[in-house]
C-alpha atoms as a PDB file:
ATOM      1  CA  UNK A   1       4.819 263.361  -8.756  1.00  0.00           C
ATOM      2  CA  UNK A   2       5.327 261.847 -11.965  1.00  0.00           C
ATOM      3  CA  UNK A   3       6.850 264.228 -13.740  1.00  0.00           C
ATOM      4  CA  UNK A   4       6.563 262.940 -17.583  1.00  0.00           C
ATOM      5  CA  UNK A   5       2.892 262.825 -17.513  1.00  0.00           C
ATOM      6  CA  UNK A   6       2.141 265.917 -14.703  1.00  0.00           C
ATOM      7  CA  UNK A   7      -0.106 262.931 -12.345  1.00  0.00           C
ATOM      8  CA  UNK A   8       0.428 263.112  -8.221  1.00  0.00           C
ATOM      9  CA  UNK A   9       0.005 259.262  -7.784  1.00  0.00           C
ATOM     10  CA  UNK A  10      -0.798 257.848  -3.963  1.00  0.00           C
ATOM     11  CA  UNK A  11      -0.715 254.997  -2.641  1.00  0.00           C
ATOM     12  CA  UNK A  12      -2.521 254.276   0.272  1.00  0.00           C
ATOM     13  CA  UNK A  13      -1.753 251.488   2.561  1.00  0.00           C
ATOM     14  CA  UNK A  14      -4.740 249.582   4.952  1.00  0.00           C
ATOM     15  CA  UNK A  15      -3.405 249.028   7.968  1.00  0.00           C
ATOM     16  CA  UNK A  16      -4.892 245.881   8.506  1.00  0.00           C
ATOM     17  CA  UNK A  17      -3.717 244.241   5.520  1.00  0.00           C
ATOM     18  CA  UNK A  18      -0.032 245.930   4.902  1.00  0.00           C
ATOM     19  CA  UNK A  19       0.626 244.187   1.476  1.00  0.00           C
ATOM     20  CA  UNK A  20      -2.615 245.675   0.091  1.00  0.00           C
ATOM     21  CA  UNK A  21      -2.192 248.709  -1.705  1.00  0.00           C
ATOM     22  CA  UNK A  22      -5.122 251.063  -3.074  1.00  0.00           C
ATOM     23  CA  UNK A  23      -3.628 253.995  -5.768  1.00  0.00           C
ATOM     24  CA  UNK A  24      -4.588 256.772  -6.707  1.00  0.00           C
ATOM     25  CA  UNK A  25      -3.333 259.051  -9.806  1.00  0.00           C
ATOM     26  CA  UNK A  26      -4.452 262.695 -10.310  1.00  0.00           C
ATOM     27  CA  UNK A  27      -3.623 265.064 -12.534  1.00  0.00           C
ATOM     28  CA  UNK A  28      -3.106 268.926 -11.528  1.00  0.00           C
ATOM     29  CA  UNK A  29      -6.570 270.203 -12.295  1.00  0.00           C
ATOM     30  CA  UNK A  30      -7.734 266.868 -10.320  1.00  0.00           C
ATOM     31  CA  UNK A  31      -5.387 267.876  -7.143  1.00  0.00           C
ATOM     32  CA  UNK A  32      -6.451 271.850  -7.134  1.00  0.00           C
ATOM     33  CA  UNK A  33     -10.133 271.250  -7.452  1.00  0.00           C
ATOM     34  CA  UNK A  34     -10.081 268.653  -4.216  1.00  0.00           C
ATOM     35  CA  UNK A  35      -8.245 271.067  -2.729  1.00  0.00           C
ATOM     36  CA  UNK A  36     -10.533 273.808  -3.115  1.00  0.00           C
ATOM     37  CA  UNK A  37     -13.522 271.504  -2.425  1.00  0.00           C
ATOM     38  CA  UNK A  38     -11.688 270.933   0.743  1.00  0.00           C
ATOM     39  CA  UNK A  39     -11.043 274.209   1.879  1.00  0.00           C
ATOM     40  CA  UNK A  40     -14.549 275.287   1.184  1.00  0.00           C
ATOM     41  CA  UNK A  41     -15.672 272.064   3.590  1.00  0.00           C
ATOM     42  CA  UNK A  42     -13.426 273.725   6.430  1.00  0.00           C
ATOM     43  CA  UNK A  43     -14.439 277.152   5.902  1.00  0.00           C
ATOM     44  CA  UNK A  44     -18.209 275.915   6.302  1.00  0.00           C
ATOM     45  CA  UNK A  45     -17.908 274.525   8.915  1.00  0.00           C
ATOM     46  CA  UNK A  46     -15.868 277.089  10.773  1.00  0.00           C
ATOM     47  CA  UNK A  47     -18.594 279.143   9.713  1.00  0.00           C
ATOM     48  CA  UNK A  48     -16.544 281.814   7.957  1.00  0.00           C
ATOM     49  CA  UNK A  49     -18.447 284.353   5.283  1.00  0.00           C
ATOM     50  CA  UNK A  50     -17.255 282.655   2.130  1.00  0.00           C
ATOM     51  CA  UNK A  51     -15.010 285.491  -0.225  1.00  0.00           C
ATOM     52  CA  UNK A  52     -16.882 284.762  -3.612  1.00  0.00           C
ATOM     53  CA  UNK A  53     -20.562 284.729  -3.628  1.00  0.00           C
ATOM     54  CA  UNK A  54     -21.875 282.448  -6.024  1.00  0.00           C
END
Protein backbone atom coordinates (compact mmCIF):
# COMPACT_ATOMS: atom_id res chain seq x y z
CA UNK A 1 0.00 0.00 0.00
CA UNK A 2 1.37 3.15 -1.03
CA UNK A 3 0.60 5.21 1.49
CA UNK A 4 1.25 8.92 -0.04
CA UNK A 5 -1.16 8.46 -2.78
CA UNK A 6 -3.86 5.78 -0.91
CA UNK A 7 -3.12 3.03 -4.29
CA UNK A 8 -2.78 -1.00 -3.30
CA UNK A 9 -0.23 -1.70 -6.16
CA UNK A 10 0.37 -5.66 -7.26
CA UNK A 11 2.56 -7.14 -8.97
CA UNK A 12 1.94 -10.26 -10.44
CA UNK A 13 4.58 -12.61 -11.50
CA UNK A 14 4.02 -15.41 -14.68
CA UNK A 15 5.41 -18.30 -13.74
CA UNK A 16 6.73 -19.17 -16.88
CA UNK A 17 8.65 -16.18 -17.48
CA UNK A 18 9.89 -15.08 -13.73
CA UNK A 19 11.52 -11.71 -14.83
CA UNK A 20 8.19 -10.59 -16.34
CA UNK A 21 6.20 -8.59 -14.19
CA UNK A 22 2.45 -7.39 -14.89
CA UNK A 23 1.23 -4.39 -12.13
CA UNK A 24 -1.48 -3.40 -11.06
CA UNK A 25 -2.39 -0.06 -8.97
CA UNK A 26 -5.84 0.54 -7.38
CA UNK A 27 -7.08 2.97 -5.43
CA UNK A 28 -9.54 2.25 -2.33
CA UNK A 29 -12.85 2.73 -4.07
CA UNK A 30 -11.13 0.45 -6.94
CA UNK A 31 -10.19 -2.40 -4.19
CA UNK A 32 -13.83 -2.29 -2.27
CA UNK A 33 -15.90 -2.39 -5.39
CA UNK A 34 -13.87 -5.75 -6.74
CA UNK A 35 -14.35 -6.89 -3.60
CA UNK A 36 -17.93 -6.58 -3.45
CA UNK A 37 -18.24 -7.72 -7.11
CA UNK A 38 -16.49 -10.70 -5.79
CA UNK A 39 -18.43 -11.57 -2.97
CA UNK A 40 -21.62 -11.18 -4.88
CA UNK A 41 -19.95 -13.88 -7.59
CA UNK A 42 -19.56 -16.37 -4.51
CA UNK A 43 -22.78 -15.75 -2.99
CA UNK A 44 -24.42 -16.61 -6.52
CA UNK A 45 -23.12 -19.25 -6.94
CA UNK A 46 -23.57 -20.74 -3.51
CA UNK A 47 -26.96 -19.85 -4.22
CA UNK A 48 -27.58 -17.73 -1.13
CA UNK A 49 -30.81 -15.13 -1.11
CA UNK A 50 -28.84 -11.97 -1.75
CA UNK A 51 -29.46 -9.24 1.52
CA UNK A 52 -30.29 -6.11 -0.72
CA UNK A 53 -32.76 -6.48 -3.42
CA UNK A 54 -32.04 -4.37 -6.20
Amino acid sequence: MDKSNHMLELKLRDHEQEDSFTTVQLSHAELILLLHTLLEINRCFRGDIPYFHN
